[in-house]
C-alpha atoms as a PDB file:
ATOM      1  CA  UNK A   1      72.546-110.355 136.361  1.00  0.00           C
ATOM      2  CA  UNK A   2      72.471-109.667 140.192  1.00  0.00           C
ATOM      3  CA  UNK A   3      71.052-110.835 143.640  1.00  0.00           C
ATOM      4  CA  UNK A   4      69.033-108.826 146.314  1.00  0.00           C
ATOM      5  CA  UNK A   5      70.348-108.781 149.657  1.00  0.00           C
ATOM      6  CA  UNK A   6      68.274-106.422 152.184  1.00  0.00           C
ATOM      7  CA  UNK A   7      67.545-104.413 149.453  1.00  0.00           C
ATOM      8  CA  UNK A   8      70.504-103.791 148.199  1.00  0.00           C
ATOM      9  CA  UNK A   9      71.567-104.904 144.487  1.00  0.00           C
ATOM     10  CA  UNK A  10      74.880-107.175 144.316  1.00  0.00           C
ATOM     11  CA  UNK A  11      76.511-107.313 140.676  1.00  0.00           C
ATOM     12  CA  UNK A  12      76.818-111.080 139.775  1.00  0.00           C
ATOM     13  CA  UNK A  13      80.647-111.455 138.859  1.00  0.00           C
ATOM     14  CA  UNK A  14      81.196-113.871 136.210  1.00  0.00           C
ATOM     15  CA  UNK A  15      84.668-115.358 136.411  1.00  0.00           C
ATOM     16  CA  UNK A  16      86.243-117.258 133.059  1.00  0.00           C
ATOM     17  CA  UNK A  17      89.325-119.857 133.854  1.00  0.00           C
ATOM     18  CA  UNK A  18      91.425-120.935 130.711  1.00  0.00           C
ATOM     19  CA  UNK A  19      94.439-122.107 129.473  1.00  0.00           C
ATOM     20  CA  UNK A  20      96.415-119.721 126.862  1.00  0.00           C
ATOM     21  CA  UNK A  21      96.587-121.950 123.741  1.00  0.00           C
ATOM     22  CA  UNK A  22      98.817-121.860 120.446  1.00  0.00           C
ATOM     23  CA  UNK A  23      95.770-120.545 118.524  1.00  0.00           C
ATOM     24  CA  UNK A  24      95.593-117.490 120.773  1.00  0.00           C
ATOM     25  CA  UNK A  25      94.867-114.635 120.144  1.00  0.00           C
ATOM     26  CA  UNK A  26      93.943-115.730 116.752  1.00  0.00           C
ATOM     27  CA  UNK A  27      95.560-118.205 113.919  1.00  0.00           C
ATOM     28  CA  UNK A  28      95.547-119.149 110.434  1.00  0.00           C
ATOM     29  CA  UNK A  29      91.848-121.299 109.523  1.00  0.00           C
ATOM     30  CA  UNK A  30      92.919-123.114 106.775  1.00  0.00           C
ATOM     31  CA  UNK A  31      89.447-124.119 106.194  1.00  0.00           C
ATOM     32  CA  UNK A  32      88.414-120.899 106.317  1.00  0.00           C
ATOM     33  CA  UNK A  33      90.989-118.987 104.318  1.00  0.00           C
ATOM     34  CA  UNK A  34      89.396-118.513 101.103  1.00  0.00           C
ATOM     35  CA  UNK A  35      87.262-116.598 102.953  1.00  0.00           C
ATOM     36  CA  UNK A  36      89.094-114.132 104.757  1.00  0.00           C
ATOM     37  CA  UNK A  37      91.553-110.789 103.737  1.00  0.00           C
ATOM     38  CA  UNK A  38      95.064-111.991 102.904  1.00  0.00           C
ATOM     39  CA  UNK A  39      96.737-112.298 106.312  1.00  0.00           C
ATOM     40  CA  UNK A  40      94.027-111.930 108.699  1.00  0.00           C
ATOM     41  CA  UNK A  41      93.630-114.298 111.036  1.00  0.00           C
ATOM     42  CA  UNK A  42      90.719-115.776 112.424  1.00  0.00           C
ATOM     43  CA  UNK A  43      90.260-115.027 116.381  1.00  0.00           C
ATOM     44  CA  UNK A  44      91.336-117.912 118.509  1.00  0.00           C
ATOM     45  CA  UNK A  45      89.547-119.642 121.032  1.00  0.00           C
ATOM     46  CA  UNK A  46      89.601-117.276 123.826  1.00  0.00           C
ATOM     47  CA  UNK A  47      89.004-114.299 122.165  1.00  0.00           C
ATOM     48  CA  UNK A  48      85.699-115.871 119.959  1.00  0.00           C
ATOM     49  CA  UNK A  49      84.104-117.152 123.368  1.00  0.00           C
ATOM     50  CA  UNK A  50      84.547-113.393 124.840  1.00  0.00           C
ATOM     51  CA  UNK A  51      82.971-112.333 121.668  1.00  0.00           C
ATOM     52  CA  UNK A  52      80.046-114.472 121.540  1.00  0.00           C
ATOM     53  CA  UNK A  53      79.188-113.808 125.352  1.00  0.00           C
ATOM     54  CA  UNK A  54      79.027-110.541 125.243  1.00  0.00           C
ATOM     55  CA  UNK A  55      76.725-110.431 121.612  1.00  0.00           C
ATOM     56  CA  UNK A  56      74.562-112.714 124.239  1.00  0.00           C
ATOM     57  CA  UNK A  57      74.850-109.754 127.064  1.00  0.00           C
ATOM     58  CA  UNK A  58      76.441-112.550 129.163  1.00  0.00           C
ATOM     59  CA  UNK A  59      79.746-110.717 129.539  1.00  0.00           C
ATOM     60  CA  UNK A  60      82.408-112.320 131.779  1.00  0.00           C
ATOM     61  CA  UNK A  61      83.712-109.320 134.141  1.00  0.00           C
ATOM     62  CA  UNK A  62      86.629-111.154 135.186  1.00  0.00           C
ATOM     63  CA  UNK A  63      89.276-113.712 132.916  1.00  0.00           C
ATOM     64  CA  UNK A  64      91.969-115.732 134.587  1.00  0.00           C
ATOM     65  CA  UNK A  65      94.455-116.773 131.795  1.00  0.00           C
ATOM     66  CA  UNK A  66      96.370-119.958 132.565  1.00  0.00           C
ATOM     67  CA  UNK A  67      99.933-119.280 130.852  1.00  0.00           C
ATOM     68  CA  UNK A  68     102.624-122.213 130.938  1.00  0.00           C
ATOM     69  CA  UNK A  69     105.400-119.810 131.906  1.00  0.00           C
ATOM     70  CA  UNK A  70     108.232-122.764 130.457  1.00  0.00           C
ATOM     71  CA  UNK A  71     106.832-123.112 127.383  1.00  0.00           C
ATOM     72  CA  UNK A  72     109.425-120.426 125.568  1.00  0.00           C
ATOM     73  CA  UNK A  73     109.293-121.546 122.106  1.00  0.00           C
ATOM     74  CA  UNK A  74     105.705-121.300 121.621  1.00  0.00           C
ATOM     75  CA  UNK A  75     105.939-118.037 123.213  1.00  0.00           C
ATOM     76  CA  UNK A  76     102.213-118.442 125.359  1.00  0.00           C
ATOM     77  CA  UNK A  77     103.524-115.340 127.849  1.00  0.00           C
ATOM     78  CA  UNK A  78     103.374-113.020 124.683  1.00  0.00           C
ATOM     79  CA  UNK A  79      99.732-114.994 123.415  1.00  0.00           C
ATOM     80  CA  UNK A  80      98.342-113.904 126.645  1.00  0.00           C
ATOM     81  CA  UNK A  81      99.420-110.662 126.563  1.00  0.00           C
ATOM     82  CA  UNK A  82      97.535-110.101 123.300  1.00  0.00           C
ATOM     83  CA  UNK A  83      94.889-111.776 124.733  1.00  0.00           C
ATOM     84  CA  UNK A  84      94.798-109.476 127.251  1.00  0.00           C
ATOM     85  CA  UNK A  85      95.206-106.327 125.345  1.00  0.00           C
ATOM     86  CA  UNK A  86      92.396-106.824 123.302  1.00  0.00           C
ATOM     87  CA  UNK A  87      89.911-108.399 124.687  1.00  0.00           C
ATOM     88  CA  UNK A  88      90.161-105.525 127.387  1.00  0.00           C
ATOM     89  CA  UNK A  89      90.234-103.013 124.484  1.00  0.00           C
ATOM     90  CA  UNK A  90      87.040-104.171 122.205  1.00  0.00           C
ATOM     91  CA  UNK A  91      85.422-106.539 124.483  1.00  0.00           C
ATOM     92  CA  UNK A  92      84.934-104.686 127.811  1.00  0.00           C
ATOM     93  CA  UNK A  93      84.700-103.660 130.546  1.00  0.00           C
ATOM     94  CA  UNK A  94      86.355-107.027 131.306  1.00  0.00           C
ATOM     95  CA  UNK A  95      89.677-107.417 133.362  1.00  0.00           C
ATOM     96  CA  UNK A  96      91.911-109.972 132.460  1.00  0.00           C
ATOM     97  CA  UNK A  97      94.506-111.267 134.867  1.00  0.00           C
ATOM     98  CA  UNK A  98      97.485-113.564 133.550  1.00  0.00           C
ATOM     99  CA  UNK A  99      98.332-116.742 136.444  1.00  0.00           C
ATOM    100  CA  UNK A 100     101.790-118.298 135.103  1.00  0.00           C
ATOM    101  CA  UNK A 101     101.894-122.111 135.677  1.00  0.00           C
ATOM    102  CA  UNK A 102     105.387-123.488 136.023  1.00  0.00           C
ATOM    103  CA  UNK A 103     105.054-127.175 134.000  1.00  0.00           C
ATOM    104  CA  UNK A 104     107.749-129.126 133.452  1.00  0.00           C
ATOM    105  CA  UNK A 105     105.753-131.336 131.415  1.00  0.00           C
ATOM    106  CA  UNK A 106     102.360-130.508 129.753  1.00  0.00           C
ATOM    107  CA  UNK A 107     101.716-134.081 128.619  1.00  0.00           C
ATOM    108  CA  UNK A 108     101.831-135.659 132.639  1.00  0.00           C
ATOM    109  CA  UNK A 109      98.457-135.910 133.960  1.00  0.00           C
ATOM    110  CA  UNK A 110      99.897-135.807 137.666  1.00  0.00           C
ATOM    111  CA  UNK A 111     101.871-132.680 137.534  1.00  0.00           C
ATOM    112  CA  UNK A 112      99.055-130.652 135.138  1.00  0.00           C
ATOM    113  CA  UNK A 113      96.800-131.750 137.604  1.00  0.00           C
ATOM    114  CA  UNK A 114      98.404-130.706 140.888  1.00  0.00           C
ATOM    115  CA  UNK A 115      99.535-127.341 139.202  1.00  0.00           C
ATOM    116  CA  UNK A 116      96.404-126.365 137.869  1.00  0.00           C
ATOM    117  CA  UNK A 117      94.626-127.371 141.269  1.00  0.00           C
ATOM    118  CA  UNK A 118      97.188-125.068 143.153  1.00  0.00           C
ATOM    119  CA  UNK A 119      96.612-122.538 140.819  1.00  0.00           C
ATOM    120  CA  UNK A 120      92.835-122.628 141.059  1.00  0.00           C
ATOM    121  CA  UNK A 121      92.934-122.935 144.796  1.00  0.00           C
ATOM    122  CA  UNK A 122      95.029-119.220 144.712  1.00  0.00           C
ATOM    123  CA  UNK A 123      92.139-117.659 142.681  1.00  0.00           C
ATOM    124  CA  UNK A 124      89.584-118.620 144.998  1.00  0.00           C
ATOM    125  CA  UNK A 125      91.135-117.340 147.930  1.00  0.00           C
ATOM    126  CA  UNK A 126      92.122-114.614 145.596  1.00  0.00           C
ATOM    127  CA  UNK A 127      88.431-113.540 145.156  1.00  0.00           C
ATOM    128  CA  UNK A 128      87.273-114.412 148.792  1.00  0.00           C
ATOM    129  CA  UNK A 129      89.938-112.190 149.808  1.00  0.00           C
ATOM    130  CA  UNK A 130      88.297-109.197 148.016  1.00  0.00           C
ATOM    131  CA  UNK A 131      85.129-110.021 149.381  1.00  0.00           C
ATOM    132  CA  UNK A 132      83.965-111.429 145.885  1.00  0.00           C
ATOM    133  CA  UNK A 133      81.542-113.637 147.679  1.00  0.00           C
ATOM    134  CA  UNK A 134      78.434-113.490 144.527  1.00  0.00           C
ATOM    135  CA  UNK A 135      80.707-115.132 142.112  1.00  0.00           C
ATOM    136  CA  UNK A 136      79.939-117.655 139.052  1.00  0.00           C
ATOM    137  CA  UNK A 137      82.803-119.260 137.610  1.00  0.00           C
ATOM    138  CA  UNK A 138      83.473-120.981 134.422  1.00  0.00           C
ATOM    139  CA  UNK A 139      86.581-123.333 133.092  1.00  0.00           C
ATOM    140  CA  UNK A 140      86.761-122.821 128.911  1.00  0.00           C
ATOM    141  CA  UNK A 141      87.684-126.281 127.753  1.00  0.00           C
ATOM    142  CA  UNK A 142      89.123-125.626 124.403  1.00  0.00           C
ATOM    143  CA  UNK A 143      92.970-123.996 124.713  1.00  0.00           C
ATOM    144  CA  UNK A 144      95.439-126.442 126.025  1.00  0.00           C
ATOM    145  CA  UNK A 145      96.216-129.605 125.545  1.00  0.00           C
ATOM    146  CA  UNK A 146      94.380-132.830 126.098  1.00  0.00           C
ATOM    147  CA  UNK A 147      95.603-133.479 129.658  1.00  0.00           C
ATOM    148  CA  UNK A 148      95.100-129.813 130.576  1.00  0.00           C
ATOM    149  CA  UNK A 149      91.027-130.699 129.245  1.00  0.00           C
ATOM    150  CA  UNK A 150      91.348-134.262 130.958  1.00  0.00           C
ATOM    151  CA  UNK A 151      92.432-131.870 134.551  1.00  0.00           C
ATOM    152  CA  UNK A 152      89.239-129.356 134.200  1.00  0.00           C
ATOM    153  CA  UNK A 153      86.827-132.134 133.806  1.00  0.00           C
ATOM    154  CA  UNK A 154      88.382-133.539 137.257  1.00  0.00           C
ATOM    155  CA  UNK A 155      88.475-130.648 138.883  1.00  0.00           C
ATOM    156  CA  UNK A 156      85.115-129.260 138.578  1.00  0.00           C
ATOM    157  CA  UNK A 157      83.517-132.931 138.586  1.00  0.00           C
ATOM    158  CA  UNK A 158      85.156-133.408 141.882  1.00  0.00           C
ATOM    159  CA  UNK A 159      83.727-130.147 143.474  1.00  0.00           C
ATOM    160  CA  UNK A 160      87.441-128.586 143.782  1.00  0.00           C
ATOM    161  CA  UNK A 161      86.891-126.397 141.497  1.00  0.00           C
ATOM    162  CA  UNK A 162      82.857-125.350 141.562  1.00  0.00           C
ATOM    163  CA  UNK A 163      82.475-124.493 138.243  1.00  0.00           C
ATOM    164  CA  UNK A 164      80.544-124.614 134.787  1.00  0.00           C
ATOM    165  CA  UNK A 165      82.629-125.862 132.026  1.00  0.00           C
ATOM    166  CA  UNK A 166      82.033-124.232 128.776  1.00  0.00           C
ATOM    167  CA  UNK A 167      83.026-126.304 125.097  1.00  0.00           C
ATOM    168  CA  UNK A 168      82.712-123.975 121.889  1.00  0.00           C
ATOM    169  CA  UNK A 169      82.147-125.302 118.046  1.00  0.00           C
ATOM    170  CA  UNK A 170      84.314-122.939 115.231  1.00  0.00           C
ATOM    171  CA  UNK A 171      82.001-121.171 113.161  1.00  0.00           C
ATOM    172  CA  UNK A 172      82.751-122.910 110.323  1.00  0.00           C
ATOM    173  CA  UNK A 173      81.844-126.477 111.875  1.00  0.00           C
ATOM    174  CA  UNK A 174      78.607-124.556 113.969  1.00  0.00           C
ATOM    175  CA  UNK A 175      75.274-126.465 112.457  1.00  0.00           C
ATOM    176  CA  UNK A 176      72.194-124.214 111.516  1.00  0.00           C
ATOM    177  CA  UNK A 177      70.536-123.222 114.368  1.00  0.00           C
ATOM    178  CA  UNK A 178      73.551-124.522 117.186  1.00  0.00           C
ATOM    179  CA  UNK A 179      74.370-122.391 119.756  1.00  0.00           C
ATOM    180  CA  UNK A 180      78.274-121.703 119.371  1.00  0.00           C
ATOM    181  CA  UNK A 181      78.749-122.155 122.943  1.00  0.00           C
ATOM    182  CA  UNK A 182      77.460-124.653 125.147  1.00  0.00           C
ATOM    183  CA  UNK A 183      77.679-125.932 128.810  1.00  0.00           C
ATOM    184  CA  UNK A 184      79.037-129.022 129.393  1.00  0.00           C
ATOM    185  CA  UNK A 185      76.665-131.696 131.409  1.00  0.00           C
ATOM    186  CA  UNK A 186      79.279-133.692 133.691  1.00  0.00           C
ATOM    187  CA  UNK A 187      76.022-134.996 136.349  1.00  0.00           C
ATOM    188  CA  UNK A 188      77.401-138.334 136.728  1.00  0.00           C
ATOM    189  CA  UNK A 189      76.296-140.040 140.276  1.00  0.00           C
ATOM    190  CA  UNK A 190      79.103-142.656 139.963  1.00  0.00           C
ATOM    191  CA  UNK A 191      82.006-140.444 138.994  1.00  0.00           C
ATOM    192  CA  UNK A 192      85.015-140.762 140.698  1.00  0.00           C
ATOM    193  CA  UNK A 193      85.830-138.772 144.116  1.00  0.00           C
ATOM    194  CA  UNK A 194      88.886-136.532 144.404  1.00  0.00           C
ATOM    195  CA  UNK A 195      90.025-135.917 147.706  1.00  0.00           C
ATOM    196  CA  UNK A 196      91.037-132.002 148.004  1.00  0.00           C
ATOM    197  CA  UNK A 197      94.370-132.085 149.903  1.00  0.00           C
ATOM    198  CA  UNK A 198      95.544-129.306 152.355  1.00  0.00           C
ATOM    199  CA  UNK A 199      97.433-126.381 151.064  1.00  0.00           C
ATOM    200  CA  UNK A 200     101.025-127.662 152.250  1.00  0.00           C
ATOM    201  CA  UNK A 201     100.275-130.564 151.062  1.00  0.00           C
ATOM    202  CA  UNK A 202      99.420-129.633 147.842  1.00  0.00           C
ATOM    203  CA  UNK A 203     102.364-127.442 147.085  1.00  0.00           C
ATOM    204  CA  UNK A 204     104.714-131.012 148.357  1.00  0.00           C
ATOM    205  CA  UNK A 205     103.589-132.634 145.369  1.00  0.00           C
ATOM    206  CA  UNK A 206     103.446-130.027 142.813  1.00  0.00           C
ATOM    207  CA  UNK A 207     107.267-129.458 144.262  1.00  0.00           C
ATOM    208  CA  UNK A 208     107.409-133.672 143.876  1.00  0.00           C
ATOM    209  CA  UNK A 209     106.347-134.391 140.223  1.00  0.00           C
ATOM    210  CA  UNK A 210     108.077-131.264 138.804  1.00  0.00           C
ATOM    211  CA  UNK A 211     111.252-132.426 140.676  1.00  0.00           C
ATOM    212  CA  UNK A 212     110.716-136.141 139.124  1.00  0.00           C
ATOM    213  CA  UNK A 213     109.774-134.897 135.872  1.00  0.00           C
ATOM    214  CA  UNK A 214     113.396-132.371 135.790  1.00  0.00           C
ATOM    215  CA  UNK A 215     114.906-135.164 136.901  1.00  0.00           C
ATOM    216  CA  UNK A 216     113.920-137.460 134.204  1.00  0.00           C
ATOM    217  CA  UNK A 217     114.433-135.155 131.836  1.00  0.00           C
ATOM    218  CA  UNK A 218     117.911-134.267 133.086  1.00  0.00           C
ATOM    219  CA  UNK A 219     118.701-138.474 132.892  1.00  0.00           C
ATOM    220  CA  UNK A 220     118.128-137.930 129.179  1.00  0.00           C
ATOM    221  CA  UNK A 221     120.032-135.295 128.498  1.00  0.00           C
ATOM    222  CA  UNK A 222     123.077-136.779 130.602  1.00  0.00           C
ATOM    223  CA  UNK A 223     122.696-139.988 128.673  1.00  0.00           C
ATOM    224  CA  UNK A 224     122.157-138.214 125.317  1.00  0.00           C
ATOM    225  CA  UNK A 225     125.519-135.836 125.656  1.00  0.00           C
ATOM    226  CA  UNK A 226     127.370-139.065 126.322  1.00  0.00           C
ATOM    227  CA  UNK A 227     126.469-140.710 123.391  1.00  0.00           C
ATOM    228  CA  UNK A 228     127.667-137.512 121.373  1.00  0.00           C
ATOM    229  CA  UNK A 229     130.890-136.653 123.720  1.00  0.00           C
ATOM    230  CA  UNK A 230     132.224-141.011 122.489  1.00  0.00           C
ATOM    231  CA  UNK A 231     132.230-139.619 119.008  1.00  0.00           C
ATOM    232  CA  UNK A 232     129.566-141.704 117.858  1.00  0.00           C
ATOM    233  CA  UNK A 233     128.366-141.709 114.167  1.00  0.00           C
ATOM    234  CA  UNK A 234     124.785-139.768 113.928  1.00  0.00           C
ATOM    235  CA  UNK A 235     123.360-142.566 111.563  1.00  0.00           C
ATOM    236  CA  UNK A 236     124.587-145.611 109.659  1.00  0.00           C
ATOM    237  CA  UNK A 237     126.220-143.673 107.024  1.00  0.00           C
ATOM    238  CA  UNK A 238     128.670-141.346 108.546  1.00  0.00           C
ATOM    239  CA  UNK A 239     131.842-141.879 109.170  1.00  0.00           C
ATOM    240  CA  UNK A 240     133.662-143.023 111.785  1.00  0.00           C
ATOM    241  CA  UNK A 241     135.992-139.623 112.591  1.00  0.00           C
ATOM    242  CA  UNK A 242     139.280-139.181 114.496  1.00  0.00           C
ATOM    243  CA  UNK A 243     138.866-139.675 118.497  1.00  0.00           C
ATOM    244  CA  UNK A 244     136.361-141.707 118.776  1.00  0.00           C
ATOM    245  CA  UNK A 245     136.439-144.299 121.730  1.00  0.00           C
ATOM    246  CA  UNK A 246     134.549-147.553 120.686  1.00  0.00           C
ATOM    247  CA  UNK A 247     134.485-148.262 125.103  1.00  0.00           C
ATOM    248  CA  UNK A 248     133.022-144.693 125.754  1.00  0.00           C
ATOM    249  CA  UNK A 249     130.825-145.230 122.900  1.00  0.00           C
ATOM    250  CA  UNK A 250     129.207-148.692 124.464  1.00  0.00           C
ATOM    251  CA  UNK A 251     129.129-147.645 128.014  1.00  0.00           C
ATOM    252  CA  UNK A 252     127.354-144.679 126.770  1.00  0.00           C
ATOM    253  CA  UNK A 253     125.072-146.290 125.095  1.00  0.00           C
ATOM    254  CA  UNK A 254     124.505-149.068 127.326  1.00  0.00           C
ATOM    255  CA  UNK A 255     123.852-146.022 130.186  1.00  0.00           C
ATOM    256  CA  UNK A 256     120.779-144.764 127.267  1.00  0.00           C
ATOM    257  CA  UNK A 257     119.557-148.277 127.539  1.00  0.00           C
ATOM    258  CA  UNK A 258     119.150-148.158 131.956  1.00  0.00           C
ATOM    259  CA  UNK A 259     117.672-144.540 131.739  1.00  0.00           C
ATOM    260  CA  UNK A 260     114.957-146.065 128.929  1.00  0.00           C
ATOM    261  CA  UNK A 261     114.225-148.921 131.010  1.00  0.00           C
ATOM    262  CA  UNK A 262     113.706-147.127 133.814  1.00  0.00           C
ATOM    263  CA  UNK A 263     111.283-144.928 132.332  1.00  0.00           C
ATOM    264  CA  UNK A 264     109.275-147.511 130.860  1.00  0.00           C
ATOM    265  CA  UNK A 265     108.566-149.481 133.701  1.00  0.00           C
ATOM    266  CA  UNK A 266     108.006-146.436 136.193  1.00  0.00           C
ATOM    267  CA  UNK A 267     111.317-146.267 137.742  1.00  0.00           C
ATOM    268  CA  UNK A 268     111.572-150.169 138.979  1.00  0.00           C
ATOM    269  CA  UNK A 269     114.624-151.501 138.932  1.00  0.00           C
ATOM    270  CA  UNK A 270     113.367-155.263 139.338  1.00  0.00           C
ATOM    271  CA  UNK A 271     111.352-154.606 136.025  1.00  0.00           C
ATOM    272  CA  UNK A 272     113.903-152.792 134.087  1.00  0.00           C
ATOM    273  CA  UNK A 273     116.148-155.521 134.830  1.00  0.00           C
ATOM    274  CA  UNK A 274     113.772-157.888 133.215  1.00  0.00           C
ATOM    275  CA  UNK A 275     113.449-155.881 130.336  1.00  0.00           C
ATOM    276  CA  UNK A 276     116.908-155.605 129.152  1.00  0.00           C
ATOM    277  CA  UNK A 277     117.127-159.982 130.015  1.00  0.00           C
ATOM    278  CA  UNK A 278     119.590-158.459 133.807  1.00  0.00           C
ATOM    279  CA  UNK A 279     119.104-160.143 136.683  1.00  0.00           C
ATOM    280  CA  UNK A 280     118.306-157.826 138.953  1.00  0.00           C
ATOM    281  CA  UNK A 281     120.849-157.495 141.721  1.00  0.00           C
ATOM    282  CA  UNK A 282     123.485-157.048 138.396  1.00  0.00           C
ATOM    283  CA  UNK A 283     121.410-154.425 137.190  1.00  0.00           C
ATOM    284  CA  UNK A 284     121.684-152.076 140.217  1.00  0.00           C
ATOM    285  CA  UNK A 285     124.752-152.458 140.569  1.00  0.00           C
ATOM    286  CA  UNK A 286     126.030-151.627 136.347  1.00  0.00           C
ATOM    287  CA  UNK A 287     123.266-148.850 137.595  1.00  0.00           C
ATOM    288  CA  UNK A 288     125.715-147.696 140.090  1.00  0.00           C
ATOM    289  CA  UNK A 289     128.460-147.836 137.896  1.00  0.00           C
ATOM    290  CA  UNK A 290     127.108-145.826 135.736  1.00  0.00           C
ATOM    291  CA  UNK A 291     126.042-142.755 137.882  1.00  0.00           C
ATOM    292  CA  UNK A 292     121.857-143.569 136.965  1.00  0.00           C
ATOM    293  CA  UNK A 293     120.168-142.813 140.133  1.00  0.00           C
ATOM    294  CA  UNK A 294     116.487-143.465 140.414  1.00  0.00           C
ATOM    295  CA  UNK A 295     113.913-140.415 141.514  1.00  0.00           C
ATOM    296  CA  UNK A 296     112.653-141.734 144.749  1.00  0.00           C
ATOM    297  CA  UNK A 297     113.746-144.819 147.113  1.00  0.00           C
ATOM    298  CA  UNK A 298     110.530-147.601 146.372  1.00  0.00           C
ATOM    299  CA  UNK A 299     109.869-151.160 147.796  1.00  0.00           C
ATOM    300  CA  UNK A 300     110.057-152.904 144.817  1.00  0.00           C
ATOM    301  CA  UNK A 301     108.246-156.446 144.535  1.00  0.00           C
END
């Protein structure tokens, strides 16, 4: 599909954001498995949708595949990849450019959020910058996790992102007569504004809730290899071995006990305190003692 502009015909550019999922580029149906040639998989999420637009002659020209660069053990930088490879081999002409997202942690709305905004900020300037001005973009809702869904919906509702969202039903849950892929109607007057913040400021608070989330997770670890470095039993059954230090063992324990307070209650020391029965001013300074910092200085009340 394309515009007129003083006669001349401009190519409409459809542009596809999505995440790189676990059942990309294809995976293992169990409900459909009966059905299929031993060890075949069924094409994942990304791959199907390409499919089905282009049997619709609505082909996407561009893809933009979201890859959580951390995420080793699942591999997603290798998902893509294959992704890429074949939808630009049997679903073309399509071009298919891989956008690494650094997450700490996939499961905090805050830091999904501000990465995938930053991200989706680069590819527009990406495309105005090679003068991609007739240009229709869609988010694919389906890879990712539930936050990284939760984001998109924010995003484009919010006008940050000006987008269509796409949803897809599985073949195998598709009712007669359903179109497999459908828009998603978000036209809600009373939804919630999001302010877009400027570019510097933007890349501050990616740079802040990866920082607090490394740090948190660092806390654990800290608190974890102390618990193991006192010697102390794995479970209620083992036994009690040579060099173990019943005071390291405690203090080690008791420092588990500060970091899990302090991540329930958001980092407040007044409310950590109350949850382990500590009056406060006791609790930051055993705090002290035992090297637990907290991620940011706070007026607590």
């Amino acid at each position: 599909m394309g515009c007129t502009t003083r006669g001349v015909k401009v190519q409409m550019l459809d542009v596809l954001l999505t995440w790189v999922g676990l059942r990309d580029p294809g995976w293992d149906n169990p409900r459909t498995r009966a059905q299929r040639p031993e060890r075949e998989q069924e094409p994942g999420p990304i791959l199907a949708l390409l499919r089905e637009r282009k049997r619709l002659s609505q082909p996407f020209g561009r893809v933009y595949l979201l890859v959580n660069v951390p995420a080793r053990t699942e591999d997603l930088a290798k998902r893509a990849t294959d992704v890429q490879r074949l939808a630009e081999r049997h679903l073309g002409p399509i071009e298919v450019r891989q956008k690494p997202v650094d997450l700490v942690a996939v499961a905090d709305y805050r830091e999904v959020y501000r990465a995938t905004n930053d991200v989706c900020q680069q590819i527009l300037q990406e495309l105005r910058s090679e003068g991609q001005s007739d240009t229709r973009l869609w988010v694919y809702l389906s890879p990712g996790t539930p936050q990284m869904q939760a984001v998109w919906v924010l995003l484009v509702q919010s006008g940050l992102l000006p987008a269509t969202l796409l949803t897809a039903t599985p073949p195998d849950l598709l009712a007669s007569g359903a179109p497999a892929v459908r828009e998603v109607d978000l036209s809600l007057s009373d939804f919630p504004q999001v302010v877009s913040p400027g570019e510097v400021a933007r890349h501050v608070d990616l740079l802040q809730a990866q920082n607090d989330n490394l740090n948190a997770e660092n806390r654990r670890l800290q608190a974890e290899i102390a618990l193991l470095r006192s010697g102390a039993p794995v479970n209620s059954d083992a036994v009690i071995g040579d060099g173990f230090q019943l005071r390291a063992n405690l203090e080690a324990q008791e420092r588990a006990y500060y970091v899990q307070a302090l991540e329930q209650t958001g980092e407040s020391a007044s409310k950590a305190a109350r949850l382990l029965g500590i009056e406060p001013p006791a609790f930051r300074a055993r705090a002290e003692t035992l090297g637990i910092r907290q991620r940011r200085k706070r007026v607590e009340t």
